[in-house]
N, C-alpha and C. Protein backbone atom coordinates (compact mmCIF):
# COMPACT_ATOMS: atom_id res chain seq x y z
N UNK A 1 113.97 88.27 124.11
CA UNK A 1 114.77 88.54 122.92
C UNK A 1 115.14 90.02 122.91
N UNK A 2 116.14 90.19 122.44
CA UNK A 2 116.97 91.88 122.65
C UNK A 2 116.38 92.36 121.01
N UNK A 3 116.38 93.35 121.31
CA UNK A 3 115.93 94.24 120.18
C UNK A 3 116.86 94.39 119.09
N UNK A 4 117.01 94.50 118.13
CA UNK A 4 118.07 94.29 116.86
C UNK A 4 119.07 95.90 117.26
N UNK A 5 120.38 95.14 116.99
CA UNK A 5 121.34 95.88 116.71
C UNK A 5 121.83 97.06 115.87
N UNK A 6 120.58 97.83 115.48
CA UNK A 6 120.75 98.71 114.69
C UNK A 6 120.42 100.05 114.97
N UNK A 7 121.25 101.11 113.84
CA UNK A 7 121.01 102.74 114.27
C UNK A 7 119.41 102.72 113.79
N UNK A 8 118.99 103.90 114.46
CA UNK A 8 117.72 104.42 114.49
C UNK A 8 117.39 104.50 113.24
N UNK A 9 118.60 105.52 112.18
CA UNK A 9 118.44 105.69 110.75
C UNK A 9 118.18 104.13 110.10
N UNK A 10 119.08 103.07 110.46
CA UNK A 10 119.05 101.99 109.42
C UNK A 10 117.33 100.87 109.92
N UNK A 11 117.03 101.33 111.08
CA UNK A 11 115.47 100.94 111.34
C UNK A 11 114.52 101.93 110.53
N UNK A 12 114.72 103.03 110.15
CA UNK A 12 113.61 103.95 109.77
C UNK A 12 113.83 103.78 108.33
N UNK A 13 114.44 103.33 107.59
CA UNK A 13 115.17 103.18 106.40
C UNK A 13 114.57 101.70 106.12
N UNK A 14 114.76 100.53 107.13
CA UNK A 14 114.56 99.29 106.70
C UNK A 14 112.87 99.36 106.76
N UNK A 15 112.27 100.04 107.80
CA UNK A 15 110.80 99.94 107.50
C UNK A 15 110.29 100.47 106.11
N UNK A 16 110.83 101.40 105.80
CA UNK A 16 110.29 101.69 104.65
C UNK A 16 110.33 100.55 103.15
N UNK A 17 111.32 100.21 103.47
CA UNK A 17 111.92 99.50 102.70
C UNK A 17 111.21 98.63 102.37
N UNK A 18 110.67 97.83 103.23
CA UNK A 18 110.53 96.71 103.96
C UNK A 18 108.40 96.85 104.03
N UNK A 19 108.31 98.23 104.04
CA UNK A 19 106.67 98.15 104.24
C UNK A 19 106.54 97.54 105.30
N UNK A 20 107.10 98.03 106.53
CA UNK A 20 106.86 97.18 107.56
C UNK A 20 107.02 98.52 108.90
N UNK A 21 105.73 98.05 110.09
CA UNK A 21 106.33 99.11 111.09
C UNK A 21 107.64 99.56 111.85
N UNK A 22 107.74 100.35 112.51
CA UNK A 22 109.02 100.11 112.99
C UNK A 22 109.25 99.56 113.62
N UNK A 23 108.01 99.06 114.90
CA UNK A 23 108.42 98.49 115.40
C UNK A 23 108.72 96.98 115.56
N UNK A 24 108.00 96.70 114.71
CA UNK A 24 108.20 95.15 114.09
C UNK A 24 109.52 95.27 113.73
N UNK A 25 110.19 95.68 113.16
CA UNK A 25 111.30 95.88 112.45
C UNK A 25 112.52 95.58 113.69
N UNK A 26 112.07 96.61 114.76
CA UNK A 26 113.21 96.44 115.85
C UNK A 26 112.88 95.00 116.95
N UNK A 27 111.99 94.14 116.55
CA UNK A 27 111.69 93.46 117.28
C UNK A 27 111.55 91.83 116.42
N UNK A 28 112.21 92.49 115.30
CA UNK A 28 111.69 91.00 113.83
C UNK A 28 113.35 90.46 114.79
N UNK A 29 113.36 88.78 114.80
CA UNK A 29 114.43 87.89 115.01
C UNK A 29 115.17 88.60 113.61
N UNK A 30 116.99 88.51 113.97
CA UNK A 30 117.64 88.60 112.93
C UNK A 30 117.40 87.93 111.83
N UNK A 31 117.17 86.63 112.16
CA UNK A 31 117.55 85.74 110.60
C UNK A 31 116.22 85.83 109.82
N UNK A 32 115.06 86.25 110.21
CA UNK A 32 114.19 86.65 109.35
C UNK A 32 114.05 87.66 109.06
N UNK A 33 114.82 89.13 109.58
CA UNK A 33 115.08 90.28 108.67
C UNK A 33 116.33 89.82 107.63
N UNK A 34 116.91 89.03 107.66
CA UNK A 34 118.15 89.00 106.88
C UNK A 34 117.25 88.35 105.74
N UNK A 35 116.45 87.39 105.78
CA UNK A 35 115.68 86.38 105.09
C UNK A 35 115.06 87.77 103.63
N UNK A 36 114.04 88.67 104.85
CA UNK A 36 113.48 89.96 104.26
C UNK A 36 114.50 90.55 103.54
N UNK A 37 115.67 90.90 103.47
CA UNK A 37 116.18 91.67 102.97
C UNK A 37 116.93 91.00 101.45
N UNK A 38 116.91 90.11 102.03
CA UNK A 38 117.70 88.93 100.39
C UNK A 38 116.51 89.18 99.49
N UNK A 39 115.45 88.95 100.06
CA UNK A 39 113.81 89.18 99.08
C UNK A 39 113.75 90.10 98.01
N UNK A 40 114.02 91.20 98.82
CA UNK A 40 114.11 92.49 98.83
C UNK A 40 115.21 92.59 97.63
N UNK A 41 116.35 92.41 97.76
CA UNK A 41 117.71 92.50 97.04
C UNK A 41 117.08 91.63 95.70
N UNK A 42 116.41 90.43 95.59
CA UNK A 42 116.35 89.74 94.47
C UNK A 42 115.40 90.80 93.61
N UNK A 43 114.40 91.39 94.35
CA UNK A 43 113.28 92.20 93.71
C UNK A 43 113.74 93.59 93.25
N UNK A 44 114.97 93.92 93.60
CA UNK A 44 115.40 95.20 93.47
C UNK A 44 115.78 95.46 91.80
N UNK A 45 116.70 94.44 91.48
CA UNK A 45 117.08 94.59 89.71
C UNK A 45 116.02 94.36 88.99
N UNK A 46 115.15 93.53 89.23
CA UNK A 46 113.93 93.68 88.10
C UNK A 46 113.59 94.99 88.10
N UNK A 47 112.92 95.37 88.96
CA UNK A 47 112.74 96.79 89.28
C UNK A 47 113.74 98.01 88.31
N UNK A 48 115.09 97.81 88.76
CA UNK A 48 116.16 98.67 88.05
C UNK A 48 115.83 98.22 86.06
N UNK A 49 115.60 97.08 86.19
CA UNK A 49 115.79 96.79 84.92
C UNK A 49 114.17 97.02 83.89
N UNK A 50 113.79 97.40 84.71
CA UNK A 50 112.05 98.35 84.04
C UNK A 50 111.99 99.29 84.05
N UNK A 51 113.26 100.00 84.83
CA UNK A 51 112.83 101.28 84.79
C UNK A 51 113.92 102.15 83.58
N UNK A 52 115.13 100.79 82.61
CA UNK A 52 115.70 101.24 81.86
C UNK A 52 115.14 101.14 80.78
């Protein structure tokens, strides 16, 4: 499997994000970082919306 298609910045950015190493990150299959990141996106407005 090829390593994900992304800049260095948007791997060092998604680990954080993500609470996840990097290198997992450059080595996670696409459709389960995409999976991670919808998660992520649903959890984000609650978040925004506690902190108004």
């Amino acid at each position: 499997m090829r390593p994900l298609q992304i800049s260095p910045e948007t791997a060092i950015l998604l680990s954080k994000k993500l609470n996840v190493p990097l290198e997992q990150i450059m080595h996670m299959p696409q459709h389960i970082l995409m999976k991670k990141l919808m998660e992520l996106e649903k959890q984000e407005p609650e978040t925004n919306s506690e902190e108004n």
